[in-house]
Protein backbone atom coordinates (compact mmCIF):
# COMPACT_ATOMS: atom_id res chain seq x y z
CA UNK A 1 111.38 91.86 73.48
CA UNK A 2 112.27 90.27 70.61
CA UNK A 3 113.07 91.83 67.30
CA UNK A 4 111.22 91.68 63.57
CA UNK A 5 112.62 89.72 60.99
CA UNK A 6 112.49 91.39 57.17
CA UNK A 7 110.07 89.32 54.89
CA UNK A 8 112.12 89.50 52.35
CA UNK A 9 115.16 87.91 54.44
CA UNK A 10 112.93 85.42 55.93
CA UNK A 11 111.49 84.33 52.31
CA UNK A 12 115.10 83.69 51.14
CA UNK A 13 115.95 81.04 53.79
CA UNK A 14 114.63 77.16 53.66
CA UNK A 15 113.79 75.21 56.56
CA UNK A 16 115.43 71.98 55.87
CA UNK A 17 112.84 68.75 56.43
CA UNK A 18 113.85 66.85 59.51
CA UNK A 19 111.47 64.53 60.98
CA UNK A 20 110.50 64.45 64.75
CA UNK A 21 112.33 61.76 65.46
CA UNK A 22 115.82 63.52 63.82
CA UNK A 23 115.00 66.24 65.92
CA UNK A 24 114.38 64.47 68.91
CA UNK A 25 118.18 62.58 68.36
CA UNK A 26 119.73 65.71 67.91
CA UNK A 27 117.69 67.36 70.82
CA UNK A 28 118.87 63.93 72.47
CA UNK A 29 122.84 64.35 71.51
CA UNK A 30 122.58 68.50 72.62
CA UNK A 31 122.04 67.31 76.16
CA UNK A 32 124.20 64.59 76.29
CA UNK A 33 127.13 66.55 75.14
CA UNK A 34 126.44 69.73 77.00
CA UNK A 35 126.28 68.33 80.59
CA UNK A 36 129.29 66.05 80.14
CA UNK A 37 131.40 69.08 78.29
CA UNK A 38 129.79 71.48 80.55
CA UNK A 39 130.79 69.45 84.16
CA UNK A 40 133.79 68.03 82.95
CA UNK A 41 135.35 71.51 81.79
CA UNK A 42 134.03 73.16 84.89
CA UNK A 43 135.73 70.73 86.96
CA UNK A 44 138.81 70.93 85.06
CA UNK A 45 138.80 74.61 84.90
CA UNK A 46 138.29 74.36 89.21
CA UNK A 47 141.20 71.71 89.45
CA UNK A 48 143.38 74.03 87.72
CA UNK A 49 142.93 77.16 89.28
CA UNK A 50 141.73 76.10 92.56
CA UNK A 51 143.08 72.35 94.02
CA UNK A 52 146.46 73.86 94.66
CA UNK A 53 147.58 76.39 97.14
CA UNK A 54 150.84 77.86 94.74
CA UNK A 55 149.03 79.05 91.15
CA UNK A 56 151.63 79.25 88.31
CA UNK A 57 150.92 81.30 84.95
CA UNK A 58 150.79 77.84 83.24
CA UNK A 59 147.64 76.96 84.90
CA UNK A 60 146.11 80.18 83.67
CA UNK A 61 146.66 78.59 80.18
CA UNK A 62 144.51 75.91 80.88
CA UNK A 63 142.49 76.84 83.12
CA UNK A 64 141.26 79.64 79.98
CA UNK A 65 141.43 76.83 77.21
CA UNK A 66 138.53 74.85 80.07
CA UNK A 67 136.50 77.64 80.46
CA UNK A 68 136.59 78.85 76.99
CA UNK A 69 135.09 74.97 76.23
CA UNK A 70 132.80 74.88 79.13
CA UNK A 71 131.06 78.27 77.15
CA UNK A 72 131.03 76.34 73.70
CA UNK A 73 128.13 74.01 75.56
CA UNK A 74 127.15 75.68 78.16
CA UNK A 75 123.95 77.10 76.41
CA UNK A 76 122.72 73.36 75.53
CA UNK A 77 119.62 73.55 76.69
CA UNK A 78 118.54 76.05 73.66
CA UNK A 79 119.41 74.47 70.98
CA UNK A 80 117.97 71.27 72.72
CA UNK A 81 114.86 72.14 73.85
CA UNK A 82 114.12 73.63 70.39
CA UNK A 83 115.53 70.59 68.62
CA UNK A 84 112.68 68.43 70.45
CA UNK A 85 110.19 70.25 69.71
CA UNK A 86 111.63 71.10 65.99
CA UNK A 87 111.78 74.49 65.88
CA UNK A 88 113.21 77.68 67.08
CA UNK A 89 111.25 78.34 70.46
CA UNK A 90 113.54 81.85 71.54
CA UNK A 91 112.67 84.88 68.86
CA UNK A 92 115.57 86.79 66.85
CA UNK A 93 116.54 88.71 69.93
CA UNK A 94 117.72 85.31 71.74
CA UNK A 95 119.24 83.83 68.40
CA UNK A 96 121.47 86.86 67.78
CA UNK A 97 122.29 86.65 71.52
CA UNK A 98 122.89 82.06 71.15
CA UNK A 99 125.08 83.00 68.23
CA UNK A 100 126.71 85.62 69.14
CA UNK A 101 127.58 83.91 72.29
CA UNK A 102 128.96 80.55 70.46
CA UNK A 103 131.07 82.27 68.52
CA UNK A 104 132.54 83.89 70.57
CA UNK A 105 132.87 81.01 72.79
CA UNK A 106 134.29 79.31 69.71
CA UNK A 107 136.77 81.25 68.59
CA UNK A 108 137.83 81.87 72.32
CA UNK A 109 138.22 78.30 72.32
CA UNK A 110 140.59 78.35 69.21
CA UNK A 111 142.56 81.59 70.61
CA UNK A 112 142.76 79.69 73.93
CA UNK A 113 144.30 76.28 72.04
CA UNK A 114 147.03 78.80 70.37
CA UNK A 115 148.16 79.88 74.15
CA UNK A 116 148.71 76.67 74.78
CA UNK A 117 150.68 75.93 71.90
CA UNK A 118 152.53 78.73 72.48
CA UNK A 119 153.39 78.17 76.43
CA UNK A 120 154.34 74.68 74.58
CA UNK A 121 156.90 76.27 72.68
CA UNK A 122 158.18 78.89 74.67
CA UNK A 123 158.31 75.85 78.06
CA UNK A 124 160.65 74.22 76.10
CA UNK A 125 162.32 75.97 73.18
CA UNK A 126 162.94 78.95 74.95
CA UNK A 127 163.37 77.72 78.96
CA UNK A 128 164.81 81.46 79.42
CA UNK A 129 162.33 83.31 78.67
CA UNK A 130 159.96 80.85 79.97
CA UNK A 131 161.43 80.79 83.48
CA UNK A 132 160.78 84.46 83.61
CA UNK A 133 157.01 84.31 82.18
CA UNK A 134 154.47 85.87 84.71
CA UNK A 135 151.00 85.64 85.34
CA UNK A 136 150.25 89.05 83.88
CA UNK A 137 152.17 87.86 80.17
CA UNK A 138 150.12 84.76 80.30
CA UNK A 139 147.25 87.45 80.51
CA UNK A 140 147.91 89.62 77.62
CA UNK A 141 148.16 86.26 75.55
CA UNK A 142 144.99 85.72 76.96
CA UNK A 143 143.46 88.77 76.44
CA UNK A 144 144.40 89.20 72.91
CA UNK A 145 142.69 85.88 72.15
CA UNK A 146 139.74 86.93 73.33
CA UNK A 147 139.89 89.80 71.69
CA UNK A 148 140.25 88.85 68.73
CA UNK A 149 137.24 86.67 69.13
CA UNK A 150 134.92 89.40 70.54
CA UNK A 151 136.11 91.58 67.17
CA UNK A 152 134.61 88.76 65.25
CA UNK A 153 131.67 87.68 67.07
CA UNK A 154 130.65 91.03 67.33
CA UNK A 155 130.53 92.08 63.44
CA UNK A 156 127.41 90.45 62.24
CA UNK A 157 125.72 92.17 65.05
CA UNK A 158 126.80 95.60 64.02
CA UNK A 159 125.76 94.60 59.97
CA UNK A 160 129.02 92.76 58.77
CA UNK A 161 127.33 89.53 57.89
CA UNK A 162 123.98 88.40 60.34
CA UNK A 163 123.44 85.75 62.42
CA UNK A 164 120.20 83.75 61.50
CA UNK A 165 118.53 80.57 62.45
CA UNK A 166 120.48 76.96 61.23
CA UNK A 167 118.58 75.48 58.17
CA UNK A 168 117.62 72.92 60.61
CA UNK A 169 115.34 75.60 61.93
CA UNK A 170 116.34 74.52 65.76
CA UNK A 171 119.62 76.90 65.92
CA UNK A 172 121.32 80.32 65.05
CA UNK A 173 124.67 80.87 63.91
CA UNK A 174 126.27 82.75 60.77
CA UNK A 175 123.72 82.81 57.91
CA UNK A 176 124.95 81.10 55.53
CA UNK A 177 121.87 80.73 53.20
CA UNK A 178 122.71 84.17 52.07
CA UNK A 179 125.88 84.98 50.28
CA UNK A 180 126.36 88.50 49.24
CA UNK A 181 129.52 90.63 48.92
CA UNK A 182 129.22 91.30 53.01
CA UNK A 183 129.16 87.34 53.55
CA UNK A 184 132.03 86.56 51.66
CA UNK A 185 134.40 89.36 53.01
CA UNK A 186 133.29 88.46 56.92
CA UNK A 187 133.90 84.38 55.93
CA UNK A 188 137.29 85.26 54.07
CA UNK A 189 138.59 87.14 57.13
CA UNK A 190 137.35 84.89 59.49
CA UNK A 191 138.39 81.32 58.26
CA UNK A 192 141.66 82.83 57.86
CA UNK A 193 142.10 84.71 60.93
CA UNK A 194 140.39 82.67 63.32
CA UNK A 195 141.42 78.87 61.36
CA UNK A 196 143.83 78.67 59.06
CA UNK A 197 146.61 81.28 60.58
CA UNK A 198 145.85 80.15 64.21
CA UNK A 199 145.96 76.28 63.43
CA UNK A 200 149.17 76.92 61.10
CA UNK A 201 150.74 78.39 63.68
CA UNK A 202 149.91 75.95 66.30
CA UNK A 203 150.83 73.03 64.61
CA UNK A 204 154.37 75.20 63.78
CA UNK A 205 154.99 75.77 67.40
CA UNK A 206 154.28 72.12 68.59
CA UNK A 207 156.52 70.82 65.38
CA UNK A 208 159.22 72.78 66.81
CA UNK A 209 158.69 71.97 70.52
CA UNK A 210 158.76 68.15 69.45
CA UNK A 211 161.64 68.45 67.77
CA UNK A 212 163.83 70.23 70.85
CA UNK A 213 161.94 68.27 73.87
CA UNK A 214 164.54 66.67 75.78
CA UNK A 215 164.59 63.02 76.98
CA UNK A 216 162.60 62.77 79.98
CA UNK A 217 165.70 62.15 82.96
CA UNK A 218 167.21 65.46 80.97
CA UNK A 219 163.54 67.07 81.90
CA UNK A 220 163.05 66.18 85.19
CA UNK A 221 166.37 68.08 86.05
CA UNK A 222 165.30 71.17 84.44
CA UNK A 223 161.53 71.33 86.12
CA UNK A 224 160.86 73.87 88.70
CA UNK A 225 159.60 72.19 92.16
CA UNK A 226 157.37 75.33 92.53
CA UNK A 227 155.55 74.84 89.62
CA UNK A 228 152.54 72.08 90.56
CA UNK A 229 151.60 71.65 87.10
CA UNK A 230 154.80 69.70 86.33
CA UNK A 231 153.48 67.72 89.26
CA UNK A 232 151.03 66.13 87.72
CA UNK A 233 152.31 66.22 84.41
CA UNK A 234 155.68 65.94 82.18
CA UNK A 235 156.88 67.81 79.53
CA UNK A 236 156.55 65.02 76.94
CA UNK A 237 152.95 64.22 78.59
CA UNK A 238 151.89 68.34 78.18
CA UNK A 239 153.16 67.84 74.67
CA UNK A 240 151.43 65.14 73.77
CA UNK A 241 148.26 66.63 75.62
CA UNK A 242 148.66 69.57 73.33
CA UNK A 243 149.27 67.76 70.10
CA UNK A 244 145.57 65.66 70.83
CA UNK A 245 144.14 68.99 71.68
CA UNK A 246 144.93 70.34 68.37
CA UNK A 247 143.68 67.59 66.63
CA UNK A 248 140.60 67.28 68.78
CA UNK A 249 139.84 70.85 67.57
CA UNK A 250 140.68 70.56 64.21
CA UNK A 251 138.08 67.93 63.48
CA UNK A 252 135.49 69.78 65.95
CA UNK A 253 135.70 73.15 63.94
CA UNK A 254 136.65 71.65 60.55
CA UNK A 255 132.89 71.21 59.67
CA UNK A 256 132.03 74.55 60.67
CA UNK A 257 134.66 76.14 58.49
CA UNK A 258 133.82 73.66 55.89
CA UNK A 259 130.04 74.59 55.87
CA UNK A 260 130.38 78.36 55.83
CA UNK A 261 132.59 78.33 53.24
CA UNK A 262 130.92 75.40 51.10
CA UNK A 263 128.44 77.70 49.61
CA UNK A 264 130.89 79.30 48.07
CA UNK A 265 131.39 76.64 45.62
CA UNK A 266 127.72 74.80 45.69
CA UNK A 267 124.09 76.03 44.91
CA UNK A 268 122.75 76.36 48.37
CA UNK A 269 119.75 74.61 47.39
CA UNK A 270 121.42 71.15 47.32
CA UNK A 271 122.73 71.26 51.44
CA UNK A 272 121.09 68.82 53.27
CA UNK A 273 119.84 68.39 57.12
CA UNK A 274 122.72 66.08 57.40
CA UNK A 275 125.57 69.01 56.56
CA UNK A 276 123.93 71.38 58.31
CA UNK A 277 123.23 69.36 61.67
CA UNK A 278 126.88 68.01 61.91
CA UNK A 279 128.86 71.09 62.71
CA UNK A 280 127.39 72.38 65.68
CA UNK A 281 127.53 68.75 67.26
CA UNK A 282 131.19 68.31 65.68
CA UNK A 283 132.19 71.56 67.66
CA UNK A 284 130.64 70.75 70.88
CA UNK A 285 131.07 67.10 71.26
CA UNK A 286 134.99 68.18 70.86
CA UNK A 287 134.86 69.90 74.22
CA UNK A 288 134.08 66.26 75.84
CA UNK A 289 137.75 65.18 74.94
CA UNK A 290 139.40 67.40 76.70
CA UNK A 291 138.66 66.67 80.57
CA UNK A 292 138.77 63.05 79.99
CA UNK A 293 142.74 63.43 78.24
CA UNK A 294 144.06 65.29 81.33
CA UNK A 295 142.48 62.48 83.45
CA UNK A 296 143.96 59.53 81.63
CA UNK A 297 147.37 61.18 81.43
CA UNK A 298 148.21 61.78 84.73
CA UNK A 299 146.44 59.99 88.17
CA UNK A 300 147.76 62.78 90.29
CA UNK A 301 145.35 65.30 88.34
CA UNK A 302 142.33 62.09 88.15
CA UNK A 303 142.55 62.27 91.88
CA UNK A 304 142.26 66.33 91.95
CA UNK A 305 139.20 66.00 89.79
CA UNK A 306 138.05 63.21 92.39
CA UNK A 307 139.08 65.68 95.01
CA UNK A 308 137.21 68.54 93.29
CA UNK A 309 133.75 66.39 92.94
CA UNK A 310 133.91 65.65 96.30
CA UNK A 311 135.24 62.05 96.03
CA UNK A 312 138.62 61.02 98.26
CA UNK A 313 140.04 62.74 101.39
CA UNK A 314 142.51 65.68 101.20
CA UNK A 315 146.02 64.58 101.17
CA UNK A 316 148.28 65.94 104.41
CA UNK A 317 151.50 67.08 103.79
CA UNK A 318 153.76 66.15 106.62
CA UNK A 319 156.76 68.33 107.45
């Protein structure tokens, strides 16, 4: 049963004018992007955790950072069906739950890119410590990440901030038609807690990790046979991997963190369908990258994903 919205609230925000036809693109562009981010990070989340017979903690890491993208899209179908018919078809209970849900998904995303980073770091800065990493640290790294996110996804549900439909009228995410005291406090904390730290530190971590990566014949001695990751990929490829992640992400979130904090500086009567339509698509549309990097960086893990889809014959090991 879905929930009342005040008057008064629902007086304060505009509707931006879209045509049919803009809806119908972006209606168009929801489904396209969901079902490719939403198979290929399934698949990749399957390869990682389940092609192999020996697991590793590494494959924890990115088996989380796939399934943390595979929930940014997931939900596609809401936001799309509502986009072609140009408005929001669900109620307030269902856009609380949509945004609630994304960020979460979003910022588990983000939490689940800094894991990486830091397995990036620690794999080869500090091959000690590394060596000695188990499944239940990559965990708690885990965990907190998620954490963190469900702490912020959580707030405008329990009246820090509010989730409220997109000015596009087809969507729900943070309001940001609305800026009061409680909107700029929950916006401060989050862009820097959930962007700017996490991405500073990430880019810190793969800076250093770049600049102590050994040549690759000096790698290849060091790898662990038991650890099937570094069978179908190198250090130098992992690093790279990471480094096009980062980026990937930065320019998917960017406009999200842009747009919540833009009315901060601008009257909010001057955003247009454009600024508010390109975020959510900028987000999800960077989940696409992702399966399609690991796949043209290493064969061995294309034929997995083969494997996984059903496509090639299950290699025998002879003895």
């Amino acid at each position: 049963m879905s929930t009342t919205t005040s008057p008064d609230m629902a007086a304060s925000h505009t509707i931006l004018p879209m045509s049919i036809f803009e809806h119908s693109v972006v209606g168009v562009l929801y489904f396209t992007i969901g079902i490719i981010g939403t198979i290929g990070n399934l698949l990749t989340f399957v390869v990682f955790m389940y092609q192999k017979p020996v697991k590793s903690p590494r494959n924890l890491v990115f088996a989380n950072f796939a399934l943390a993208n595979m929930f940014v899209v997931a939900p596609f179908i809401i936001p799309g069906s509502s986009s072609f018919v140009g408005r929001w078809l669900y109620g307030d209970t269902a856009c609380q739950a949509y945004a609630f849900e994304g960020m979460l998904s979003g910022i588990g995303a983000v939490g689940g890119l800094i894991v990486l980073g830091v397995e990036r770091y620690l794999a080869i800065c500090c091959k000690d410590l590394y060596l000695n990493l188990s499944s239940g640290n990559v965990m708690c790294m885990i965990l907190l990440g998620w954490l963190n996110a469900l702490f912020w996804a959580a707030m405008p549900l329990l009246g820090w901030c509010r989730y409220y439909i997109e000015p596009t009228g087809t969507s729900c995410t943070i309001d940001w038609q609305i800026i009061d005291d409680q909107y700029v406090s929950y916006i401060t904390g989050l862009t820097t807690f959930c962007f700017c730290i996490p991405f500073t530190a990430l880019v810190i971590c793969l800076i250093k990790a770049s600049s102590s990566v050994a040549p690759d014949s000096e790698t290849k001695d060091k790898v662990s046979p038991k650890n099937e990751t570094e069978e179908w990929f190198g250090e130098k490829q992992l690093l790279k991997l990471a480094w096009l992640f980062t980026i990937t992400a930065f320019i998917g979130w960017g406009p999200y963190a842009y747009i919540v904090i833009w009315p901060f500086f601008n009257d909010i009567s001057t955003a247009t369908a454009f600024l508010a339509v390109l975020p959510p698509l900028m987000a999800k549309a960077s989940t696409m990258v992702y399966p399609f990097a690991y796949m043209s960086y290493s064969g061995k893990f294309r034929k997995a994903m083969f494997l996984t889809m059903g496509c090639g014959e299950q290699e025998r090991k002879e003895k």
